[in-house]
PDB file of N, CA and C in Angstrom:
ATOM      1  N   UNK A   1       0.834  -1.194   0.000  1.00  0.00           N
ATOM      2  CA  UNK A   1       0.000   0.000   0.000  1.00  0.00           C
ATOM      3  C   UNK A   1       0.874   1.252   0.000  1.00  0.00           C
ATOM      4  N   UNK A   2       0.376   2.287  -0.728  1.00  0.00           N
ATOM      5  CA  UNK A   2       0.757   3.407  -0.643  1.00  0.00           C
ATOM      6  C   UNK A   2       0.936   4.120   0.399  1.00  0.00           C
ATOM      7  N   UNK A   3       1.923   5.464   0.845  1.00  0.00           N
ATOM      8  CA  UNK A   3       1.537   5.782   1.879  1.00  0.00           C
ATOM      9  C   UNK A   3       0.178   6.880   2.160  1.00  0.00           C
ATOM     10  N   UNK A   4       0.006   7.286   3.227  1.00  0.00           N
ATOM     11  CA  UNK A   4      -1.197   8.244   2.974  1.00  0.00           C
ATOM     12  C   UNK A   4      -1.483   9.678   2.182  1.00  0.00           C
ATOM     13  N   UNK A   5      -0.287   9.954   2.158  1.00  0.00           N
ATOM     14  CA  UNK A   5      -0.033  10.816   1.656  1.00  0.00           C
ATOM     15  C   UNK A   5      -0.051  10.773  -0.208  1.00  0.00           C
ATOM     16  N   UNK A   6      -0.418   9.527  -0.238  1.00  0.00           N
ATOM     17  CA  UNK A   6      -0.108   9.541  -1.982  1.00  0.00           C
ATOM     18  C   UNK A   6      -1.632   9.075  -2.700  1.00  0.00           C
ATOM     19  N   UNK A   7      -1.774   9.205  -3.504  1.00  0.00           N
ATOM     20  CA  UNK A   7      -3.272   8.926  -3.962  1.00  0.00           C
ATOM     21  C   UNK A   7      -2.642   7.517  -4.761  1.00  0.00           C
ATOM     22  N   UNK A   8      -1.153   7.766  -5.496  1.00  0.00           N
ATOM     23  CA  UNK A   8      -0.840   6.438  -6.074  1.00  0.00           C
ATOM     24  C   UNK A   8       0.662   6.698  -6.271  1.00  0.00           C
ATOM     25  N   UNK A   9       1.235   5.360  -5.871  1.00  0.00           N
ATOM     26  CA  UNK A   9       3.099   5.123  -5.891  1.00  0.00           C
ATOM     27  C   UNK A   9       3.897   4.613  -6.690  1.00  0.00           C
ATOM     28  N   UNK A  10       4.560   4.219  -6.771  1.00  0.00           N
ATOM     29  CA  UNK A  10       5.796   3.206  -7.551  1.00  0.00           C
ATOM     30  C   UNK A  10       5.681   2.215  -7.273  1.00  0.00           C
ATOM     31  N   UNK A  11       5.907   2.140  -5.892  1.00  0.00           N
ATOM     32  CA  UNK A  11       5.740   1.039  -5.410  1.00  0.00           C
ATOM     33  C   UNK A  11       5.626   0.902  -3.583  1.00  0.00           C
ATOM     34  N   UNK A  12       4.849   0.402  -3.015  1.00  0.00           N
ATOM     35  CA  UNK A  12       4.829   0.530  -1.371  1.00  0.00           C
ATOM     36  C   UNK A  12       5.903   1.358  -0.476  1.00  0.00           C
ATOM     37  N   UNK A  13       7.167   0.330  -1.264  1.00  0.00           N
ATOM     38  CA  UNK A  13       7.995   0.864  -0.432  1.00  0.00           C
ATOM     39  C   UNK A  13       9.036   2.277  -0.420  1.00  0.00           C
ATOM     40  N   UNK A  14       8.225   3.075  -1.883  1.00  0.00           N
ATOM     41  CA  UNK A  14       9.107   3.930  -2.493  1.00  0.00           C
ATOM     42  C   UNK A  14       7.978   5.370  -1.697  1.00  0.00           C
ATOM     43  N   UNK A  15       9.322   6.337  -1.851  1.00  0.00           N
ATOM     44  CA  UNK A  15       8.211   7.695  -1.115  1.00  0.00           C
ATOM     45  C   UNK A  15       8.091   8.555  -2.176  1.00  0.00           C
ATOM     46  N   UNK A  16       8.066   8.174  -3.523  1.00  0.00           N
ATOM     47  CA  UNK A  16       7.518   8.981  -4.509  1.00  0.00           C
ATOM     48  C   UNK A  16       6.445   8.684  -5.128  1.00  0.00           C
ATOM     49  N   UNK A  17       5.548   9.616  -5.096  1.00  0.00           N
ATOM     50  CA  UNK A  17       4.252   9.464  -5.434  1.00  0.00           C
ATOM     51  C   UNK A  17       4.005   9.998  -6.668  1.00  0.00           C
ATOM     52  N   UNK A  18       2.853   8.912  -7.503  1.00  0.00           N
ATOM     53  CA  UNK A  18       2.728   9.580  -8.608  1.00  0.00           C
ATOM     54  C   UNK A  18       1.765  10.916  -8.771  1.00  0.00           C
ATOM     55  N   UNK A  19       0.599  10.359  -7.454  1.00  0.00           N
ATOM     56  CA  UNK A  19      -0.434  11.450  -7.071  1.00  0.00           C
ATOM     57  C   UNK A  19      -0.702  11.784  -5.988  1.00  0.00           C
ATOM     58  N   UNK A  20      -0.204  12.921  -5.277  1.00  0.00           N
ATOM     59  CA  UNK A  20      -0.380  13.406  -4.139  1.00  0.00           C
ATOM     60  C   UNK A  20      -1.946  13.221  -3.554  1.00  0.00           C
ATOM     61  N   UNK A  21      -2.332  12.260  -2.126  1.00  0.00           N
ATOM     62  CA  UNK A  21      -3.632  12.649  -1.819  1.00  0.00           C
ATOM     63  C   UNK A  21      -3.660  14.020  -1.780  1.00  0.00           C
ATOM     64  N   UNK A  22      -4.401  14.879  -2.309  1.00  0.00           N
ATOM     65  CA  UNK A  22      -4.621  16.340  -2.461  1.00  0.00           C
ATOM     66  C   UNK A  22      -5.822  16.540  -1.435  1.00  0.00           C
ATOM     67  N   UNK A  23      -6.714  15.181  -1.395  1.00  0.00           N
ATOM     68  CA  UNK A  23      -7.758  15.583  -0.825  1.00  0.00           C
ATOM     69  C   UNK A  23      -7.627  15.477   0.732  1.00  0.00           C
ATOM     70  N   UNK A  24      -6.576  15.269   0.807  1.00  0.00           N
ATOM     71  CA  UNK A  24      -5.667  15.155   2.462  1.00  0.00           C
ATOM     72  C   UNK A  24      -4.697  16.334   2.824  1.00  0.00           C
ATOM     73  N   UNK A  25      -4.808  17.116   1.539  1.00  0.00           N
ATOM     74  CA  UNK A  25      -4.051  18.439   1.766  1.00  0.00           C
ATOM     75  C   UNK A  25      -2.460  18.291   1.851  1.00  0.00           C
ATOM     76  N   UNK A  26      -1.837  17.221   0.705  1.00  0.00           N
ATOM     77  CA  UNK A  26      -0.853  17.340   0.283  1.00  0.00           C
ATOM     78  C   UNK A  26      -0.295  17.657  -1.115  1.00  0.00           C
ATOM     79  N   UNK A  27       0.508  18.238  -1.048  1.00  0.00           N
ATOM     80  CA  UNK A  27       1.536  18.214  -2.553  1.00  0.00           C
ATOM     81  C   UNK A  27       3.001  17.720  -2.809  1.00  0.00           C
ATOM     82  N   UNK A  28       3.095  17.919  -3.935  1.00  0.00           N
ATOM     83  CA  UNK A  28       3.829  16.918  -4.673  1.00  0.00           C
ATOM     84  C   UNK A  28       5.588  18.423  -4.430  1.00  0.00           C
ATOM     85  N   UNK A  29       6.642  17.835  -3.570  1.00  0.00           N
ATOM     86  CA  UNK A  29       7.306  18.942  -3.434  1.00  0.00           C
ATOM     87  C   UNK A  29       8.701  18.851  -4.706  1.00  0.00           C
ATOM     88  N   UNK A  30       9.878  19.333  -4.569  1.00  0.00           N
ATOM     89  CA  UNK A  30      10.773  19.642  -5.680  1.00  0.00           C
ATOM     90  C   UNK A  30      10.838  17.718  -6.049  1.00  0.00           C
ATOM     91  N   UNK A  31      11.345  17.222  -4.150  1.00  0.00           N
ATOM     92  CA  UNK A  31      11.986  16.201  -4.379  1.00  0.00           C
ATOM     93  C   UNK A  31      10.680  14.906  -5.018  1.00  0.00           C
ATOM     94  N   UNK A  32      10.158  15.410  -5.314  1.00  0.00           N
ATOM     95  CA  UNK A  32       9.203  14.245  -5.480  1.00  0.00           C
ATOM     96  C   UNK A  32       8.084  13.306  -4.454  1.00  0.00           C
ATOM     97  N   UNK A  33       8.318  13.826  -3.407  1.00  0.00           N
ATOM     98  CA  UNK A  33       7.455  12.677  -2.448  1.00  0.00           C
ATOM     99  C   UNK A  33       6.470  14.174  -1.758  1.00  0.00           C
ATOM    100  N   UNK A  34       5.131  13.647  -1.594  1.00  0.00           N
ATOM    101  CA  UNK A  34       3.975  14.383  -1.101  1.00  0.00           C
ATOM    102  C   UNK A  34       3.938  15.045   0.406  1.00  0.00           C
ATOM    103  N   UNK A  35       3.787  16.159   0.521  1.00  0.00           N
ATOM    104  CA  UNK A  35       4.091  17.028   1.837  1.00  0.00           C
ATOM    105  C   UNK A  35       2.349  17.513   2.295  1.00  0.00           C
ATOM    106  N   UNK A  36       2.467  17.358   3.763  1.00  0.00           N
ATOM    107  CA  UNK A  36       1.245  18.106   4.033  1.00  0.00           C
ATOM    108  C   UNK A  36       1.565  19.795   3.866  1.00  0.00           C
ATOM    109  N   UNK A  37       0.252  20.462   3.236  1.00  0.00           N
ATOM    110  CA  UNK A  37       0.351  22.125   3.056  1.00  0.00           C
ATOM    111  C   UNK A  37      -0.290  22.637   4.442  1.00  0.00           C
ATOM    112  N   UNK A  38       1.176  23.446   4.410  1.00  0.00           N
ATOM    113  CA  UNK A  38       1.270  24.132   5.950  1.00  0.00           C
ATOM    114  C   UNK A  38       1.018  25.872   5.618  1.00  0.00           C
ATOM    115  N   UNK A  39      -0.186  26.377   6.437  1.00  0.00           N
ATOM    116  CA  UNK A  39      -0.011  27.795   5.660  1.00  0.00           C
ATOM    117  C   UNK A  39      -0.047  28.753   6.361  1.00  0.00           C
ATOM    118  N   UNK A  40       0.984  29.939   5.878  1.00  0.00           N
ATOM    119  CA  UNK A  40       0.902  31.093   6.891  1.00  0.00           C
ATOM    120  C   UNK A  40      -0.401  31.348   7.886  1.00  0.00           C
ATOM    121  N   UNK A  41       0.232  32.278   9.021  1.00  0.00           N
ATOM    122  CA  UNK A  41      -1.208  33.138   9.569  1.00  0.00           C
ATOM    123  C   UNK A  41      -1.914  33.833   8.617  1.00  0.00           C
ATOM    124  N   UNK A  42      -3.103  34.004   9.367  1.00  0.00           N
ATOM    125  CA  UNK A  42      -3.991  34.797   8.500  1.00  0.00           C
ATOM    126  C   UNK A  42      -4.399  34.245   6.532  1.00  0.00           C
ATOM    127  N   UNK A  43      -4.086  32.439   6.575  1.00  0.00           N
ATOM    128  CA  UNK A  43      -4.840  32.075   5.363  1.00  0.00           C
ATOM    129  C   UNK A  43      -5.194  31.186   5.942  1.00  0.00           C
ATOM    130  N   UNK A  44      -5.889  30.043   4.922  1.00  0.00           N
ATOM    131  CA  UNK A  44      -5.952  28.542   5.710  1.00  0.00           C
ATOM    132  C   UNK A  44      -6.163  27.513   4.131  1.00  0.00           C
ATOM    133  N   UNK A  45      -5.675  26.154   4.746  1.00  0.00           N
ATOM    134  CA  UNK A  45      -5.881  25.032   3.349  1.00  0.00           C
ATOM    135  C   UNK A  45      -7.270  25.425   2.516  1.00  0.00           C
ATOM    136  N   UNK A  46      -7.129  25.228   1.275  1.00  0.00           N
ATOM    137  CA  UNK A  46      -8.286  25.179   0.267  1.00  0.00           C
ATOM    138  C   UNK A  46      -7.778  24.555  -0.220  1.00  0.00           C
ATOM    139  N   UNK A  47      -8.805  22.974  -0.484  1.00  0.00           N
ATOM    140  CA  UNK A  47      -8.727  22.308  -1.817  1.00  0.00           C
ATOM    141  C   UNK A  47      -9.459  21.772  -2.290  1.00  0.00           C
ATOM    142  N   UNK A  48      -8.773  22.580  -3.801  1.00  0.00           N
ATOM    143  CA  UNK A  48      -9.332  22.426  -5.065  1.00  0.00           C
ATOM    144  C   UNK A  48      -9.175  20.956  -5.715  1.00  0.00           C
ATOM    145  N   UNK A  49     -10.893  20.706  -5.506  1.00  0.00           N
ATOM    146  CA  UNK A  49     -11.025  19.471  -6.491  1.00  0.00           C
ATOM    147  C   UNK A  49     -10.902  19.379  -8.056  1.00  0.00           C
ATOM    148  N   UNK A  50     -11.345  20.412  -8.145  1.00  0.00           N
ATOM    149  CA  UNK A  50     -11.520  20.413 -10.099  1.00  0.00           C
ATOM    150  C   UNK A  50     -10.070  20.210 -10.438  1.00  0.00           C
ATOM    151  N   UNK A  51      -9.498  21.190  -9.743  1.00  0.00           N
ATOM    152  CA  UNK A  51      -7.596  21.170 -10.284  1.00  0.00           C
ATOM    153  C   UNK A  51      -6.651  20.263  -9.275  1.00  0.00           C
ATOM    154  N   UNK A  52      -7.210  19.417  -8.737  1.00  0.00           N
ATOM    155  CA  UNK A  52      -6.827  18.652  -7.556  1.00  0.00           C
ATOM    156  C   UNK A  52      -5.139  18.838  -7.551  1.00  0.00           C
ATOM    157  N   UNK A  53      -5.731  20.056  -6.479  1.00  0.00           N
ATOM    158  CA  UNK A  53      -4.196  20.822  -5.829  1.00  0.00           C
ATOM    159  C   UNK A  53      -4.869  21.212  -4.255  1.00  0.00           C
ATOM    160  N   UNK A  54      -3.753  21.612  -3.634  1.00  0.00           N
ATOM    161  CA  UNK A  54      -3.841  22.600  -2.351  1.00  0.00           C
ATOM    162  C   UNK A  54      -3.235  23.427  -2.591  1.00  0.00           C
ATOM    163  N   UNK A  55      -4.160  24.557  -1.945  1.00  0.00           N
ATOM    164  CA  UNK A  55      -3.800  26.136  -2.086  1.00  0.00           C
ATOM    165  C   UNK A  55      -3.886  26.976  -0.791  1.00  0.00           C
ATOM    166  N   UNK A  56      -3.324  27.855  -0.573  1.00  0.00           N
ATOM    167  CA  UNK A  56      -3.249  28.565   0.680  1.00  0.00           C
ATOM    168  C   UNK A  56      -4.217  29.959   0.348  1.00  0.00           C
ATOM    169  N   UNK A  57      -5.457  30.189   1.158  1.00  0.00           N
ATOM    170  CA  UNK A  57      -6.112  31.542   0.337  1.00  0.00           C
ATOM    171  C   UNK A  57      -6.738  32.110   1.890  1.00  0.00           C
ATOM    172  N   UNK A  58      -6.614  33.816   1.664  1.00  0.00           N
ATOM    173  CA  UNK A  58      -6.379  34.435   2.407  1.00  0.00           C
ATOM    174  C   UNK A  58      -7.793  34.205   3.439  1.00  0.00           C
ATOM    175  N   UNK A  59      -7.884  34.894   5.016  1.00  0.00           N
ATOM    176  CA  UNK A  59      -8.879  34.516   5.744  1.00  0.00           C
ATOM    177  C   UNK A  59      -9.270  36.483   5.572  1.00  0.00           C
ATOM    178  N   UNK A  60     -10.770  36.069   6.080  1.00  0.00           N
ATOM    179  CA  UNK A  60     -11.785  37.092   6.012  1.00  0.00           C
ATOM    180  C   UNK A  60     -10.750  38.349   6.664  1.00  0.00           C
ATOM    181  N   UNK A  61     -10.575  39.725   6.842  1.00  0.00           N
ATOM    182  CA  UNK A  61      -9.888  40.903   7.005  1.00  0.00           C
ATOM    183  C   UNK A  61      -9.755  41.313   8.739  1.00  0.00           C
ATOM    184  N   UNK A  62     -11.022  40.454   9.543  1.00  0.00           N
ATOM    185  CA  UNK A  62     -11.152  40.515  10.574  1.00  0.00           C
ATOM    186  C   UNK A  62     -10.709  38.939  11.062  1.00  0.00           C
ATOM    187  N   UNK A  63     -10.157  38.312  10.813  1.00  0.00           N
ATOM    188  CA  UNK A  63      -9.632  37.029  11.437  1.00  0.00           C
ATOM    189  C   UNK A  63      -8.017  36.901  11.514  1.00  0.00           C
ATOM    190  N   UNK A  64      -7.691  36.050  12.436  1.00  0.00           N
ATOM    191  CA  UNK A  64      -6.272  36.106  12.832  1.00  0.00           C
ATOM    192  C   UNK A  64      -6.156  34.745  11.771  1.00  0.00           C
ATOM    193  N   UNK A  65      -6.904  33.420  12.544  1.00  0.00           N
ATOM    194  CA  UNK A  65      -7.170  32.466  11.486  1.00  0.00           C
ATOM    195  C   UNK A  65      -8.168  31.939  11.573  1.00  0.00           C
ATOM    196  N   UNK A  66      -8.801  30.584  10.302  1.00  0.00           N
ATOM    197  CA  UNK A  66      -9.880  30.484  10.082  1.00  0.00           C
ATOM    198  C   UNK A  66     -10.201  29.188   9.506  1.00  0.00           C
ATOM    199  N   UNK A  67     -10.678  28.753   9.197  1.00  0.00           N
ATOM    200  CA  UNK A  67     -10.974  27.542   8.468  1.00  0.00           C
ATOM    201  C   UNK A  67     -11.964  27.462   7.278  1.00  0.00           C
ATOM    202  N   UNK A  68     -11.920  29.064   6.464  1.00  0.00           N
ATOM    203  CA  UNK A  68     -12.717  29.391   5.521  1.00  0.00           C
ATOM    204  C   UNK A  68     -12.441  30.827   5.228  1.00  0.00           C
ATOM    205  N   UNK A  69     -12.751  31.718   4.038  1.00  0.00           N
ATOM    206  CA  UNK A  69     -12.670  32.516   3.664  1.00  0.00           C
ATOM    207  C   UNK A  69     -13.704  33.727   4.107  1.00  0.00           C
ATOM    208  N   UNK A  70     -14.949  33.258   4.624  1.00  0.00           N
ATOM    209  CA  UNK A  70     -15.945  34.169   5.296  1.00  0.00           C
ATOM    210  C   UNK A  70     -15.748  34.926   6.832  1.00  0.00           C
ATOM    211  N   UNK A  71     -16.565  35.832   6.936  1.00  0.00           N
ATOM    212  CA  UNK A  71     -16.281  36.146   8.712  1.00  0.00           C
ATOM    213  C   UNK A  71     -16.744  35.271   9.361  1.00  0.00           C
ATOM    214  N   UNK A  72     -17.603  34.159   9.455  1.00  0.00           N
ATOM    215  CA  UNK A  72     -17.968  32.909  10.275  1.00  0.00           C
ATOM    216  C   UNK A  72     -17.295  32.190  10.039  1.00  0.00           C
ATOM    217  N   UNK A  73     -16.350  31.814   9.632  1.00  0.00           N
ATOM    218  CA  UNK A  73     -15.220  30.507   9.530  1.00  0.00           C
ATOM    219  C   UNK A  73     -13.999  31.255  10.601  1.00  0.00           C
ATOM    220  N   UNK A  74     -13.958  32.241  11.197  1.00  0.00           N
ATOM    221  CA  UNK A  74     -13.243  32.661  12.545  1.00  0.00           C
ATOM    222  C   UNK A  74     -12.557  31.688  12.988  1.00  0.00           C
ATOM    223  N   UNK A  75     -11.518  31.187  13.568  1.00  0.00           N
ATOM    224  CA  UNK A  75     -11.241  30.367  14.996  1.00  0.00           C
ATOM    225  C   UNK A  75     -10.325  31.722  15.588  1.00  0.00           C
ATOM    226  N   UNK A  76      -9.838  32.880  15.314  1.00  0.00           N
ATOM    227  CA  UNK A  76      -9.522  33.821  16.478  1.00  0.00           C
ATOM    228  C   UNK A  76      -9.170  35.468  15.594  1.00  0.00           C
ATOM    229  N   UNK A  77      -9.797  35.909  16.763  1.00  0.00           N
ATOM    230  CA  UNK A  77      -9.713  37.787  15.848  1.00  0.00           C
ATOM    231  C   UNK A  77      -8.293  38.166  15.906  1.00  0.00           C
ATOM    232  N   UNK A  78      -8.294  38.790  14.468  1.00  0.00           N
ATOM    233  CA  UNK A  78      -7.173  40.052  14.260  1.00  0.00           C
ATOM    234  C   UNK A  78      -7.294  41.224  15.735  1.00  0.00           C
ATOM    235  N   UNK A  79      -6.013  41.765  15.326  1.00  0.00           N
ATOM    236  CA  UNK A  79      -5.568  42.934  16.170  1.00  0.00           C
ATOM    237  C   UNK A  79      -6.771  44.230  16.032  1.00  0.00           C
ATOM    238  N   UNK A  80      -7.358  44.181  17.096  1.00  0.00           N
ATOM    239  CA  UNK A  80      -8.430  45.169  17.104  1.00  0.00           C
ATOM    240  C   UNK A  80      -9.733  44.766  16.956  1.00  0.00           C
ATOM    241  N   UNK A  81      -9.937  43.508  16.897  1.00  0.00           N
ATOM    242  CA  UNK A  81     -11.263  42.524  16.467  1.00  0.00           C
ATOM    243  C   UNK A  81     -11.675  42.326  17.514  1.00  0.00           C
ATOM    244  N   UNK A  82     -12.575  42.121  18.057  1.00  0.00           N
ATOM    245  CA  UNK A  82     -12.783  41.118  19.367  1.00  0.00           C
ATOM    246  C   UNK A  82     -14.134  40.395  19.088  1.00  0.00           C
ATOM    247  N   UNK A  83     -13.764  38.818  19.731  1.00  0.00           N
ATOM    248  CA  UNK A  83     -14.920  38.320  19.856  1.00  0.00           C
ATOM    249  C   UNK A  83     -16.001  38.240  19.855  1.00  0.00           C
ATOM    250  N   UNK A  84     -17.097  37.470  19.368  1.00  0.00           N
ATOM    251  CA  UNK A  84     -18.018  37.953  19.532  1.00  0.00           C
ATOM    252  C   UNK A  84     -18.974  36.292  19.349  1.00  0.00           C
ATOM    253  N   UNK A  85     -20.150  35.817  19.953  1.00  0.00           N
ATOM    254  CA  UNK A  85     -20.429  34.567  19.429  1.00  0.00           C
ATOM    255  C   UNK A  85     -21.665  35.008  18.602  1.00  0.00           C
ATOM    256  N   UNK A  86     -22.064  34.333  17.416  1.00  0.00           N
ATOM    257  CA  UNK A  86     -22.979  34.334  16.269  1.00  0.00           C
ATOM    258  C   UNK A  86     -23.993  33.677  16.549  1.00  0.00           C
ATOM    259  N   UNK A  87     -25.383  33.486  15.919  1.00  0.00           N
ATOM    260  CA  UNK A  87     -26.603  33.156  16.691  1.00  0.00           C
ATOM    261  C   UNK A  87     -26.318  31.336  16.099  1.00  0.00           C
ATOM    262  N   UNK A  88     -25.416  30.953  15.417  1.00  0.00           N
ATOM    263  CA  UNK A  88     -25.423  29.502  15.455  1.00  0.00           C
ATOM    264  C   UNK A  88     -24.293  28.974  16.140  1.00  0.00           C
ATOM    265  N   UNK A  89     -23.601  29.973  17.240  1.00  0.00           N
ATOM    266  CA  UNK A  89     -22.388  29.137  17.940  1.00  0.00           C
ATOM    267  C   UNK A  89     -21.071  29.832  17.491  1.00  0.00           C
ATOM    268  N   UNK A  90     -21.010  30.136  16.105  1.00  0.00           N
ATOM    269  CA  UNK A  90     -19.681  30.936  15.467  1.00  0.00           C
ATOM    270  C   UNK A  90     -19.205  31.617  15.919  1.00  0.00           C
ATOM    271  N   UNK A  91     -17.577  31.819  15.924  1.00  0.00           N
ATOM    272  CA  UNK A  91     -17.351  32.393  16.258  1.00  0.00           C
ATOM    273  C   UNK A  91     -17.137  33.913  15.306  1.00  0.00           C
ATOM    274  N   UNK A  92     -17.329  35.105  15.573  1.00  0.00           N
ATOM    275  CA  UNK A  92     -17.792  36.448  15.089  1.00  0.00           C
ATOM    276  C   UNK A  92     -16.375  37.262  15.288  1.00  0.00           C
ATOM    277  N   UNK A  93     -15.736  37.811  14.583  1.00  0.00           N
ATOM    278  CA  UNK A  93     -14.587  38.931  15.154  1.00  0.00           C
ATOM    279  C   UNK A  93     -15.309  40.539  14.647  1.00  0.00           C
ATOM    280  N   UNK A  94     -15.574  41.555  15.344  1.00  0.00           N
ATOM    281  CA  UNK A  94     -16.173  42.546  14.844  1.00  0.00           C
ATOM    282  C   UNK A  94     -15.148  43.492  15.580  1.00  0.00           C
ATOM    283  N   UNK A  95     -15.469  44.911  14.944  1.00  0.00           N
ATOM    284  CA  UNK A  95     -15.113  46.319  16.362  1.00  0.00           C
ATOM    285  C   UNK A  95     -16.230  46.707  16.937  1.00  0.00           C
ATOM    286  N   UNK A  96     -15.329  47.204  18.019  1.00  0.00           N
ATOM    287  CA  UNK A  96     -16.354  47.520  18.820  1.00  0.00           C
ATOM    288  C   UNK A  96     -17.436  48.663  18.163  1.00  0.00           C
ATOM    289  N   UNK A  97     -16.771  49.201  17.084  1.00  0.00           N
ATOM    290  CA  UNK A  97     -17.467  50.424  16.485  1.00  0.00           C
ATOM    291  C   UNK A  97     -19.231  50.053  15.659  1.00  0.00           C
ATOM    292  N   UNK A  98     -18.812  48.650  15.177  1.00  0.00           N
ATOM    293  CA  UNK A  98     -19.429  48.099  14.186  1.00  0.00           C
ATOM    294  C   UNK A  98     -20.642  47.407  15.308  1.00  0.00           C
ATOM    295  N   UNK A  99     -20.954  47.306  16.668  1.00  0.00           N
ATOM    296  CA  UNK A  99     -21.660  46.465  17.700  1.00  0.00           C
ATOM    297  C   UNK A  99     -22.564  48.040  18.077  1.00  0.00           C
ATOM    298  N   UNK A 100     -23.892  47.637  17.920  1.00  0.00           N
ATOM    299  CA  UNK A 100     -24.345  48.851  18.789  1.00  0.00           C
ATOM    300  C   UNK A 100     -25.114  48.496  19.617  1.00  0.00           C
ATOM    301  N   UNK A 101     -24.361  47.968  20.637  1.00  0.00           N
ATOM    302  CA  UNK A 101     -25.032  47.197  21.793  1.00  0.00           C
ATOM    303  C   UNK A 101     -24.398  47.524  23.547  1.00  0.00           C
ATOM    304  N   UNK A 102     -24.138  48.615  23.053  1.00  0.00           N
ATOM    305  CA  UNK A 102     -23.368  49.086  24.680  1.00  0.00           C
ATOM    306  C   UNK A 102     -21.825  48.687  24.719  1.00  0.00           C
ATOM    307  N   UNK A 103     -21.008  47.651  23.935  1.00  0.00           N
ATOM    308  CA  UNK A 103     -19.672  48.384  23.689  1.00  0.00           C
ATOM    309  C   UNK A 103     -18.981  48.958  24.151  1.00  0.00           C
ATOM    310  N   UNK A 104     -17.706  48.690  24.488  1.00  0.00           N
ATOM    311  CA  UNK A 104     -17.037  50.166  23.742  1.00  0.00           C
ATOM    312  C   UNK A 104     -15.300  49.632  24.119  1.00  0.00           C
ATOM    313  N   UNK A 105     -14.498  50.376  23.579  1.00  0.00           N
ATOM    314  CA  UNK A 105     -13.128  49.823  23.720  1.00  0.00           C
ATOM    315  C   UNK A 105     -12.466  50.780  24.695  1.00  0.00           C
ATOM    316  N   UNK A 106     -11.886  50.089  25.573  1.00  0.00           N
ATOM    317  CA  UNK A 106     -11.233  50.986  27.081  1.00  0.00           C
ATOM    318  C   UNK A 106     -10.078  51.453  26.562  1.00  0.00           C
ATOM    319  N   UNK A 107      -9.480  52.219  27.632  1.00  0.00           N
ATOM    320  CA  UNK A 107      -7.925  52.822  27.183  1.00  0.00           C
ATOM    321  C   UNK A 107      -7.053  51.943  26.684  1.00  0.00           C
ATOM    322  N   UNK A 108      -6.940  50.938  27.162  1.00  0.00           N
ATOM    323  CA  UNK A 108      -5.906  49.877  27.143  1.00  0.00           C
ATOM    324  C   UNK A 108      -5.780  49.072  25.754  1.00  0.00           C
ATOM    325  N   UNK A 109      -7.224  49.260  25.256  1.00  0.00           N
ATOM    326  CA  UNK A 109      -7.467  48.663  23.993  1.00  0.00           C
ATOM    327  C   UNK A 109      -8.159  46.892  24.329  1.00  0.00           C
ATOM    328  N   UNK A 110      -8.771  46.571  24.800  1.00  0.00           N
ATOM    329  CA  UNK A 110      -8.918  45.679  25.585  1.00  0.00           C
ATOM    330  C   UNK A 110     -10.212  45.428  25.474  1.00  0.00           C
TER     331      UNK A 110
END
């Protein structure tokens, strides 16, 4: 068997793959054998089935990082964002400017 990382090999015992599992969020690197895609702050994995690749694409403007490109795919706010929970559990990064619900940001920034 292949390893997991490969959709298909040479052979079991070889670590070059002919097809990176992509849908496991690997690629195919210089040397030939399949790497999990590791991606800066502030993007997160996308992959593309049609072009069966992984791609790194940026997170919503108010997220630190995310697990999607929208403001509800959140897992933690940018600098100046703060928390906030969404009426299905999500997590929300807003300013305080943008909340008109009593609010407000202290000296400290906090």
């Amino acid at each position: 068997f292949c390893s997991t990382s490969c959709l298909a090999c040479y052979d079991p015992s070889s670590k070059e793959c002919l097809e990176c599992n992509y849908m496991g969020g690997h690629f195919k690197s210089d040397s030939g054998e399949c790497i999990l895609m590791q991606c800066k702050e502030r993007t997160y994995r996308y992959i593309n089935y049609e072009e069966k690749r992984v791609e790194c694409l940026d997170c919503h403007k108010s997220c630190l990082s995310c697990n999607g490109g929208n403001a509800s795919n959140s897992l933690g706010c940018a600098q100046s964002y703060f928390t906030f929970s969404g009426s299905e559990g999500e997590v929300l990064c807003k300013k305080c400017e943008d909340i008109n619900s009593g609010y407000y940001t202290d000296p400290y920034g906090k």
